[in-house]
Structure formats: C-alpha cells, structure tokens
Protein backbone atom coordinates (compact mmCIF):
# COMPACT_ATOMS: atom_id res chain seq x y z
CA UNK A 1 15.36 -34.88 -10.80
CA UNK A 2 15.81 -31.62 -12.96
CA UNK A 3 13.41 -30.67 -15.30
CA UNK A 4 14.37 -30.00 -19.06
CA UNK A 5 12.61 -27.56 -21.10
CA UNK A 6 12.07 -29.24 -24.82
CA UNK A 7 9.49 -26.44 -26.10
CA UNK A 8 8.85 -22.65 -26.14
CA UNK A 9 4.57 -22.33 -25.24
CA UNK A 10 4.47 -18.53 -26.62
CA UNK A 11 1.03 -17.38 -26.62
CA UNK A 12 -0.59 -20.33 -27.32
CA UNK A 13 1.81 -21.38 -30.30
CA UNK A 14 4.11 -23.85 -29.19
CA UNK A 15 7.92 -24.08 -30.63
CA UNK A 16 10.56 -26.81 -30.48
CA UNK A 17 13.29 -26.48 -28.44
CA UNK A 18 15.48 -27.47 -31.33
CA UNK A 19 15.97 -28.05 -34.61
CA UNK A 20 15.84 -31.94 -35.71
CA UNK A 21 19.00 -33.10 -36.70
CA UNK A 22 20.11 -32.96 -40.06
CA UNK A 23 21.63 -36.13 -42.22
CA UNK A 24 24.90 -35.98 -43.67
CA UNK A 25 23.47 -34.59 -46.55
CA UNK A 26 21.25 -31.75 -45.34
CA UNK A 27 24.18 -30.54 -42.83
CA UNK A 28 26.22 -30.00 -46.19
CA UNK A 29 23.76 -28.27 -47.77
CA UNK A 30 22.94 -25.90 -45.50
CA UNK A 31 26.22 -24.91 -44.97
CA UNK A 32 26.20 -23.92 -48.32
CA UNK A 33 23.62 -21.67 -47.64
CA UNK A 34 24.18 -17.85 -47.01
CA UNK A 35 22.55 -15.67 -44.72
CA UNK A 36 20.40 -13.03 -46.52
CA UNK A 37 18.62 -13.09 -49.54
CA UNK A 38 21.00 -10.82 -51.49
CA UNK A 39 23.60 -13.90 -50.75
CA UNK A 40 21.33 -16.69 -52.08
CA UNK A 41 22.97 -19.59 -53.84
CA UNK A 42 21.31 -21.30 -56.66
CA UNK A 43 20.45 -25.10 -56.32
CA UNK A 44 23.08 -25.64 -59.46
CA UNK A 45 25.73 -24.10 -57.29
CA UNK A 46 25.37 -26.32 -54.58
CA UNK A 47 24.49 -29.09 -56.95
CA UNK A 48 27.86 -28.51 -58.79
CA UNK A 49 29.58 -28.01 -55.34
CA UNK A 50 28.46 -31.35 -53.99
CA UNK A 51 28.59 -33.28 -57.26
CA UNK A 52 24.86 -33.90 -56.90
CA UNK A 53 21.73 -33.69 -59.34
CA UNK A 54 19.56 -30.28 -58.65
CA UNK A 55 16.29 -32.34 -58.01
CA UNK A 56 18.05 -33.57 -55.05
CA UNK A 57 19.12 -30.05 -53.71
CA UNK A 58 15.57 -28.96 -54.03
CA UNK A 59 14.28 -32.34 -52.15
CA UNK A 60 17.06 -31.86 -49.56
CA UNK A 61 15.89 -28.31 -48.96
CA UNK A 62 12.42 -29.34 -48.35
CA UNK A 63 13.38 -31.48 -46.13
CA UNK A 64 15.38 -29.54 -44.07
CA UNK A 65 11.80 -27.33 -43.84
CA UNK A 66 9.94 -29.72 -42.65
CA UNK A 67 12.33 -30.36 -40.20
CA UNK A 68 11.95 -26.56 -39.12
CA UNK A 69 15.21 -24.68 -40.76
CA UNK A 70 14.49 -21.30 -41.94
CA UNK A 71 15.55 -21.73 -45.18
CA UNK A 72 13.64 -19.00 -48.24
CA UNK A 73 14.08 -19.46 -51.81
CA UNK A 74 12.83 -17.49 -55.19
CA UNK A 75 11.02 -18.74 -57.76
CA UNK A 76 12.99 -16.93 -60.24
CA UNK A 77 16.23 -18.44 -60.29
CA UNK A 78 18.18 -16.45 -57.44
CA UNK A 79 18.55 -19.32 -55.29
CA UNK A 80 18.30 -20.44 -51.48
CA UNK A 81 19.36 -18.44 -48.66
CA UNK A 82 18.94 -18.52 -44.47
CA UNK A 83 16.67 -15.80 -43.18
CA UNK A 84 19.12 -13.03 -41.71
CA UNK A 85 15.72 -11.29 -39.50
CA UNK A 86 12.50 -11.47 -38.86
CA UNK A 87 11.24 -8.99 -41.71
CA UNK A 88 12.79 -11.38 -44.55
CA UNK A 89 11.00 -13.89 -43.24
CA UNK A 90 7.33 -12.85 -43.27
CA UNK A 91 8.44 -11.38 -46.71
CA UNK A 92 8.88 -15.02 -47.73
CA UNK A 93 5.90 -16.69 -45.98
CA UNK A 94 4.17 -13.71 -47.18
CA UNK A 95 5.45 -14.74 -51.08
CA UNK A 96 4.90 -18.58 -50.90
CA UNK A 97 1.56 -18.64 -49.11
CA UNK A 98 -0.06 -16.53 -52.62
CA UNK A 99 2.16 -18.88 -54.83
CA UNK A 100 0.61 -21.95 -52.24
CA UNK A 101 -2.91 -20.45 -52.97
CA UNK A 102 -2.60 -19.91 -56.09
CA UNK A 103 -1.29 -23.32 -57.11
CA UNK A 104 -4.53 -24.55 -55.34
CA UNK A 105 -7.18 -22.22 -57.23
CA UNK A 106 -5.88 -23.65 -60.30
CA UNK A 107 -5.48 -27.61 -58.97
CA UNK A 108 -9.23 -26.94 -58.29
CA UNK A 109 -9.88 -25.24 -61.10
CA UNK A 110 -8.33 -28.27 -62.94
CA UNK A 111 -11.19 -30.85 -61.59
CA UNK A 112 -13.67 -29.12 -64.04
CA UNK A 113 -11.79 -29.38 -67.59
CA UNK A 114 -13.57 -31.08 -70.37
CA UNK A 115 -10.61 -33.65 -69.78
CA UNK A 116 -11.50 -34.52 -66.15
CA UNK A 117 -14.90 -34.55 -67.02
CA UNK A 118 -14.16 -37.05 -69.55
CA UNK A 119 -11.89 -38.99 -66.98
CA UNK A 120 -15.29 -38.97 -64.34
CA UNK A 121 -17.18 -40.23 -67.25
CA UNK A 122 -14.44 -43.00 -68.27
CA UNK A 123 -14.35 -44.20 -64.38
CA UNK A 124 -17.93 -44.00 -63.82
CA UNK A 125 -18.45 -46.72 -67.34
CA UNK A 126 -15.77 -48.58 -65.62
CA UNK A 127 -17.35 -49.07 -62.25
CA UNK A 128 -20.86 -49.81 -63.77
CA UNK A 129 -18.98 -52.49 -65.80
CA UNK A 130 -16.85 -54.12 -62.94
CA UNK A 131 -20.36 -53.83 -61.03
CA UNK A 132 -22.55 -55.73 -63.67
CA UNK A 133 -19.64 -58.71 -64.15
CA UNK A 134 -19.80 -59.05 -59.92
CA UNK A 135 -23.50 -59.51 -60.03
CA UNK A 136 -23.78 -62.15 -63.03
C-alpha cells in the first residue's frame, strides 16, 4: 500500500497538505480576489459583483481564513487581496496581531467601567434574590 503525505512537519510546526475546500460561495469570492495588496478589491466591489450584502463578503472572507487561505485586508477601506510573497504577509500578521491586541486591552479594560460595575452589582442582587426564594 502507498503511503500519502497529508501534512508538511517543518520544524516542529505542522502544515496541511491542502487547503479545505471552499463552498460555492467562498470559491467565487476568492476569485475575485487579486494578488497583491496594491490590487485589493473592496468588500462593496465584490458585494456589488455577486449581488450580495457586504456583511456577507466580510463573513465569507473569514471563513475562507479559518479554512487556511491567505487572504489580507486593511482596515481603512482598500479592500481584500491574496498575499503575492512572503514579506506581505508578515506585514499583515504583523498589522492585525497589534489591532488583535489592542482590541483586547480595551475589551479588558471595558470589565472595569462604572457601567460593568453596576452590571456586577445588578447580577450579584439578582443571585442573592433567586437564592433567598430557593431556600424559603
């Protein structure tokens, strides 16, 4: 019986073979998608293209990610794009992991408003309440 190789074990990191296959959906979308950043595509082009909303361009994209497509996009409105090398890549990752961060310093920083504290307080009066009508 032959063997067949279904993953790259570089270094310790280990890569699919392959891409997971895309739906319908997704395989139009990405071949909507340029290579190179300087060719991105904004999700309203592809929306208008495909007579679909935006939301579901930018849900379609993410899923495509998490399928493991190298797919970047910009904040600022220039669109989605493949990766053309290597270098645009880790500028991306590079980009998104501060913007990832960042999101989370202030979702934490969040938990500590006088509005979540009053939302702690709220719960806690709630669950002493539901407590005392259990033990009558």
């Amino acid at each position: 019986m032959k063997s067949v190789q279904t993953e790259l074990n570089l270094y310790g990191l280990v890569f699919p073979d392959k891409e997971i296959e895309l739906t319908k959906l997704e395989k139009k979308v990405f071949d909507l998608l340029p290579l190179g950043k300087e060719n991105a595509v904004t999700a309203d082009y592809i929306a208008t293209i495909l007579k679909i909303s935006k939301r579901t361009i930018t849900d379609t994209v993410k899923k495509m990610r998490l399928k493991h497509y190298d797919i970047g996009s910009t904040t600022n409105g220039d669109g989605y794009w493949r990766f053309k090398d290597p270098q645009e890549y880790a500028e991306y990752m590079n980009k998104a992991e501060k913007e990832y961060f960042g999101r989370g310093e202030v979702i934490n920083a969040m938990h500590f408003t006088p509005m979540a504290k009053k939302l702690t307080v709220e719960m806690n009066q709630t669950a002493k309440q539901k407590t005392r009508k259990k033990e009558q």
